[in-house]
Protein backbone atom coordinates (compact mmCIF):
# COMPACT_ATOMS: atom_id res chain seq x y z
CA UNK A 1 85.62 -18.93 25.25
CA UNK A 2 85.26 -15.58 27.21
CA UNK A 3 82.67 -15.34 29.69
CA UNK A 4 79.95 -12.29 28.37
CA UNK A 5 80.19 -8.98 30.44
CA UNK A 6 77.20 -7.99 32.81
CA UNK A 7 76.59 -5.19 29.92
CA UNK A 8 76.02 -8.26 27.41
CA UNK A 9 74.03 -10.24 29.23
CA UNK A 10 72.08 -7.29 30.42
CA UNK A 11 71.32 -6.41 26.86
CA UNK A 12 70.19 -9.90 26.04
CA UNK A 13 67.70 -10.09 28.97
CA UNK A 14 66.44 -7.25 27.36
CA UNK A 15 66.00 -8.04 23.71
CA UNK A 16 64.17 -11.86 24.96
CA UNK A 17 62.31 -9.59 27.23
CA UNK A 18 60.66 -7.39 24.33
CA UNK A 19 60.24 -10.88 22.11
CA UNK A 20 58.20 -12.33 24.76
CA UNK A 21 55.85 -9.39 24.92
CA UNK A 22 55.56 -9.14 21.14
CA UNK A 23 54.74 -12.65 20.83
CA UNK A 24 52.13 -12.28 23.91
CA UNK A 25 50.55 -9.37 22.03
CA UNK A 26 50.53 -11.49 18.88
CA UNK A 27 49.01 -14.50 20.13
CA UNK A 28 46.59 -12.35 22.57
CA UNK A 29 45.34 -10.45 19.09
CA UNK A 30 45.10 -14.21 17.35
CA UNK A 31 42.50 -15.08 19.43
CA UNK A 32 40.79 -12.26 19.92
CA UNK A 33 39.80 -12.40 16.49
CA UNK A 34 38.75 -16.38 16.83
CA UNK A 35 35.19 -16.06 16.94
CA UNK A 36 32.89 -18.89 17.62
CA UNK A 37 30.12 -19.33 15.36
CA UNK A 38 27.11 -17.92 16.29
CA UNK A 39 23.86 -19.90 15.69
CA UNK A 40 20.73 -17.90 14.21
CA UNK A 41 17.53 -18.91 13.36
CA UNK A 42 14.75 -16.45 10.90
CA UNK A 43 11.74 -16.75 10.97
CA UNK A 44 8.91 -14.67 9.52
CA UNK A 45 5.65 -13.31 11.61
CA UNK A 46 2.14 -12.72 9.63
CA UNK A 47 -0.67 -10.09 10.82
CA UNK A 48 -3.64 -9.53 8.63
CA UNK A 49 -6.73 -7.39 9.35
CA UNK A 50 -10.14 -6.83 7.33
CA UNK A 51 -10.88 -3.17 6.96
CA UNK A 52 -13.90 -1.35 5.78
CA UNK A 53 -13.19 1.19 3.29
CA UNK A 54 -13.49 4.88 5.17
CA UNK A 55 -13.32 7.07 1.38
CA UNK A 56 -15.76 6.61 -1.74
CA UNK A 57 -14.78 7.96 -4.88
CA UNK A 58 -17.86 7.40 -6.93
CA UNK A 59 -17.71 8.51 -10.97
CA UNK A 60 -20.85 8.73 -13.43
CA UNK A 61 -20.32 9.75 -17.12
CA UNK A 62 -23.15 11.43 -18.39
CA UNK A 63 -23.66 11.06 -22.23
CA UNK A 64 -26.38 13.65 -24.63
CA UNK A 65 -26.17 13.61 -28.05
CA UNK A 66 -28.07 16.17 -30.66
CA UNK A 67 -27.76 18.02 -34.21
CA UNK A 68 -27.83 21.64 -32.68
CA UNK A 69 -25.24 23.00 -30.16
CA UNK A 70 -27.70 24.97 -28.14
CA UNK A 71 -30.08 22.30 -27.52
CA UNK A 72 -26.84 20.15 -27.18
CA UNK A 73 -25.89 22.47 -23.95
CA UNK A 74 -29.10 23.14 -22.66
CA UNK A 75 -30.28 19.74 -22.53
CA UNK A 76 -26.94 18.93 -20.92
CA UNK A 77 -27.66 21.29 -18.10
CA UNK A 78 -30.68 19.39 -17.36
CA UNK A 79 -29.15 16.25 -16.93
CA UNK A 80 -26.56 17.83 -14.70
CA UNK A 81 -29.02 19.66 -11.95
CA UNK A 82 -30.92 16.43 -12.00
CA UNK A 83 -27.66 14.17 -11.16
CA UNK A 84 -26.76 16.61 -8.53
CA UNK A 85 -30.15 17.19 -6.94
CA UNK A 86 -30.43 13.05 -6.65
CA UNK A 87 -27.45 13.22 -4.65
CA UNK A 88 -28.52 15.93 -2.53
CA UNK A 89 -31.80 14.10 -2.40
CA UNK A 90 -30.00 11.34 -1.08
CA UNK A 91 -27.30 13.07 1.21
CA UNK A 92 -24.51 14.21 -0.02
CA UNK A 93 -23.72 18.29 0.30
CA UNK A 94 -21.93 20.42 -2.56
CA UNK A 95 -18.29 19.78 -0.90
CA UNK A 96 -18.82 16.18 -2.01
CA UNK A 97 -19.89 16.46 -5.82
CA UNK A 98 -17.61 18.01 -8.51
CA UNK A 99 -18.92 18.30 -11.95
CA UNK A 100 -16.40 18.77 -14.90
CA UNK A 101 -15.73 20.37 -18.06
CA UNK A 102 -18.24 18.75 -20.67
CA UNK A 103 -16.71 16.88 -23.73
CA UNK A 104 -18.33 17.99 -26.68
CA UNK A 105 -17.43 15.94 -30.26
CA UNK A 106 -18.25 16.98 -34.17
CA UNK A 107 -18.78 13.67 -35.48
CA UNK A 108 -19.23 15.61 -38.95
CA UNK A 109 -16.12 17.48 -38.61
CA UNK A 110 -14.07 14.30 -37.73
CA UNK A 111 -14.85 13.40 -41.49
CA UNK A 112 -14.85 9.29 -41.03
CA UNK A 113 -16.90 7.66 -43.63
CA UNK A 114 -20.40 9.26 -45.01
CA UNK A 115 -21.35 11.88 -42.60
CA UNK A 116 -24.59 12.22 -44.10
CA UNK A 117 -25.78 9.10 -42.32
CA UNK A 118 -25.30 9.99 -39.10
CA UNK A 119 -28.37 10.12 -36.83
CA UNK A 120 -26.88 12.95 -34.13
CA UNK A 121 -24.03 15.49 -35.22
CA UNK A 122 -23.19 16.17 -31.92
CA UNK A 123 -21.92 14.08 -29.14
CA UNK A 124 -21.41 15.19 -24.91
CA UNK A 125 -20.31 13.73 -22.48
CA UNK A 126 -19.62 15.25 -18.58
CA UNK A 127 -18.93 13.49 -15.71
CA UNK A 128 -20.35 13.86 -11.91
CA UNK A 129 -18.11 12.31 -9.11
CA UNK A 130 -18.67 12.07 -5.48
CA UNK A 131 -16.00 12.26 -2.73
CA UNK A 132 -16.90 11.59 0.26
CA UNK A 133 -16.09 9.81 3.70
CA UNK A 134 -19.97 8.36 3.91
CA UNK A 135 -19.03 4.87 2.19
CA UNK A 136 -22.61 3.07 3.24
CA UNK A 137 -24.16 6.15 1.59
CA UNK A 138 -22.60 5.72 -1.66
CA UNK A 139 -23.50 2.03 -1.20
CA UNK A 140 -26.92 2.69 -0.95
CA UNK A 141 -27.22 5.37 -3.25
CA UNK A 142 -25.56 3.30 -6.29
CA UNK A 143 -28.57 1.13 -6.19
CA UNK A 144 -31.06 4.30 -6.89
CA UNK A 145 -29.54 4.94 -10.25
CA UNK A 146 -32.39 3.13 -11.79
CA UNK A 147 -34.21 6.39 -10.65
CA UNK A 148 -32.38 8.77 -12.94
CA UNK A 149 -32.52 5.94 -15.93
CA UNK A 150 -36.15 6.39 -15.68
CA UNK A 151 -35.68 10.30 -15.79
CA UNK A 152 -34.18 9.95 -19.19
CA UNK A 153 -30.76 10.27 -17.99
CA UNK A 154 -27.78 8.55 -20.21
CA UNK A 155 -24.71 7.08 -18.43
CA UNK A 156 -22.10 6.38 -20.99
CA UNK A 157 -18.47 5.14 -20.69
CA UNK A 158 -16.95 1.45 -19.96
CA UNK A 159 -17.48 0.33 -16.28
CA UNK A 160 -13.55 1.16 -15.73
CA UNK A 161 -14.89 4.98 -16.03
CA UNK A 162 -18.14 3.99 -13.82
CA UNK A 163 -17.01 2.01 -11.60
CA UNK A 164 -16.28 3.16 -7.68
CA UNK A 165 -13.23 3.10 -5.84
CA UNK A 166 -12.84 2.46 -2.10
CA UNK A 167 -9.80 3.57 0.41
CA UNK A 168 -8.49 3.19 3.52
CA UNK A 169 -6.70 5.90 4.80
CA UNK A 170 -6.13 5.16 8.53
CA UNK A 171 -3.45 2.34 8.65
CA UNK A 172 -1.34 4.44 10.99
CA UNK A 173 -4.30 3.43 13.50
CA UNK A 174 -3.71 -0.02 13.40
CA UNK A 175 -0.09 0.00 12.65
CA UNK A 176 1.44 -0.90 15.66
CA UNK A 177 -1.20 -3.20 17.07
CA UNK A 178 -0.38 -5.25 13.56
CA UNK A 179 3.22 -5.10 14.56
CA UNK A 180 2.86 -6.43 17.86
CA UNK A 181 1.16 -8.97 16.16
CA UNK A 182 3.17 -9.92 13.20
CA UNK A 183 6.61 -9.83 15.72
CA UNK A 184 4.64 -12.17 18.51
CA UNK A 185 3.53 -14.72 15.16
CA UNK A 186 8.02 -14.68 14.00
CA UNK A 187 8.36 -15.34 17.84
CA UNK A 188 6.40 -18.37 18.35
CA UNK A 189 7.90 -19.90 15.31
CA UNK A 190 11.55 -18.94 16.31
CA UNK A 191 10.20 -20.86 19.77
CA UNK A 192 8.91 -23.80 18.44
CA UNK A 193 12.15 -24.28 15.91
CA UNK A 194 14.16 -23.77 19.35
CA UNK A 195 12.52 -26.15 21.14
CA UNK A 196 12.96 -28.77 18.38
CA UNK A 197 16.63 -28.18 17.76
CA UNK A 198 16.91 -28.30 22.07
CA UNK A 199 18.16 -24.61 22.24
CA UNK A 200 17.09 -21.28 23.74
CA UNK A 201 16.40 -18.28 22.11
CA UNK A 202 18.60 -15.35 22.51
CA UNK A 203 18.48 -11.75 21.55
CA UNK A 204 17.46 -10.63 18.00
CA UNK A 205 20.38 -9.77 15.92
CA UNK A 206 18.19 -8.19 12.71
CA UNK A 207 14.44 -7.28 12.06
CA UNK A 208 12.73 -6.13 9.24
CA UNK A 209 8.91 -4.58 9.54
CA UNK A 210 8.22 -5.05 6.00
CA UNK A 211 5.74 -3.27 3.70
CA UNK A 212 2.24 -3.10 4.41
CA UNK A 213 0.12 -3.97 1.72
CA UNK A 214 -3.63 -2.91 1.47
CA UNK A 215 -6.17 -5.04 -1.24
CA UNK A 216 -9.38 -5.87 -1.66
CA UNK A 217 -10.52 -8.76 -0.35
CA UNK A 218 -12.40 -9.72 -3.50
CA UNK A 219 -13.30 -8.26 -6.63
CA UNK A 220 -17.33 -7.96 -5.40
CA UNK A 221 -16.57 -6.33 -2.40
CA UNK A 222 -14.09 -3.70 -2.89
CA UNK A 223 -15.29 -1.46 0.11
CA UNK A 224 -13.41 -4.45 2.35
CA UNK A 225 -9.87 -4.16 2.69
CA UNK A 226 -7.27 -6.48 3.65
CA UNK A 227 -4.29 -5.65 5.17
CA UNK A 228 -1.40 -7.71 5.69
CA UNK A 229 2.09 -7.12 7.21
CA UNK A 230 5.20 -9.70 7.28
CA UNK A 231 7.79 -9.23 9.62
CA UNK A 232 11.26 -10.70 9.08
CA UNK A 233 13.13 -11.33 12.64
CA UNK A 234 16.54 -13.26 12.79
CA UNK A 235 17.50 -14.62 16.43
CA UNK A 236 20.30 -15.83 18.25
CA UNK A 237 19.87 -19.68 19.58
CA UNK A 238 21.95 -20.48 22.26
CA UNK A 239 22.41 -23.89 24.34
């Protein structure tokens, strides 16, 4: 057997050279990509406030019937400066009141039935709301209607069409107090589940805010909100 030159041997060196570094680079990018499994633990954090309403949107339907047009009107007109001058009466200014468009009906030209029987040809009916930021005012003022009952005046319509609605429009002022709140509530959970499974918290790998929601707090007080936030953290345990 002939011995290899210096040029083969040389060349060899070489070639076991680059298959060591390949199969470094190989084995270095294997475990690079071995991860160990990271433990989590998510938990959910609940703030809740109670809110008083700071908007009053307060509806009346006016009703007039009659078997002339002009006395129809007229007597409609009545009914309207009274409404409005009870709310004056009782505080509100013209920015706050807006009267609409009266609904007038032909109950003879609908043609249902015998016409001749009917007591009034004519039926109205307007409606008077209030807007307004005084919410104890509208309170207080829904308990005087019995006033303009005893003035003759007619409220008509269901008490969907009747009934008062309450807001709350500043829940960017308590926002982030709520969210302090709701995360500090996820992270005494997350805590307590550490503690139990003898490992540490680490640092938070997702959060969610959530949705605010904003209810009433029961159907007979509708001027006091709830609000409620949820906040979704997940965390890393370690140990």
């Amino acid at each position: 057997m002939k011995n290899s030159s210096p040029a083969s041997a040389v060349i060899l060196g070489a070639f076991i050279c680059i298959g060591l570094t390949v199969a470094s680079y190989l084995l270095a990018d294997g475990l690079s990509k071995i991860r160990i499994p990271v433990r989590t633990v998510t938990v959910k954090g609940l703030a809740e406030r109670e809110v008083k309403a700071n908007r009053a949107i307060w509806p009346m339907t006016i009703v007039r019937t009659s078997n002339k047009l002009s006395g129809l009107y007229s007597g409609m007109g009545k009914d309207l400066l009274q409404v409005t001058a009870f709310l004056k009466a009782n505080g509100f200014n013209d920015e706050e009141i807006t009267v609409s468009a009266p609904t007038i009906v032909d109950k003879q030209a609908q043609g249902y039935g015998d016409t001749s029987k009917l007591k009034f040809r004519y039926y109205a009916r307007n409606s008077v709301t209030v807007f307004s930021k005084k919410v104890n005012l509208v309170l207080e003022t829904m308990k005087k209607l019995v006033e303009l009952g005893k003035a003759g005046i007619v409220f008509g319509g269901d008490q969907y069409e009747n009934r008062a609605e309450f807001v709350y429009t500043d829940l960017n002022a308590i926002k982030p107090e709520m969210i302090q709140e709701a995360i500090a509530n996820a992270s005494k959970v997350a805590e307590k589940f550490a503690r139990h499974t003898q490992s540490h918290l680490g640092r938070i790998r997702r959060a969610n805010q959530g949705l605010f929601s904003i209810t009433n707090r029961d159907r007979n007080t509708t001027w006091i909100k709830k609000v409620r936030v949820v906040t979704t953290i997940t965390y890393e345990l370690t140990g």
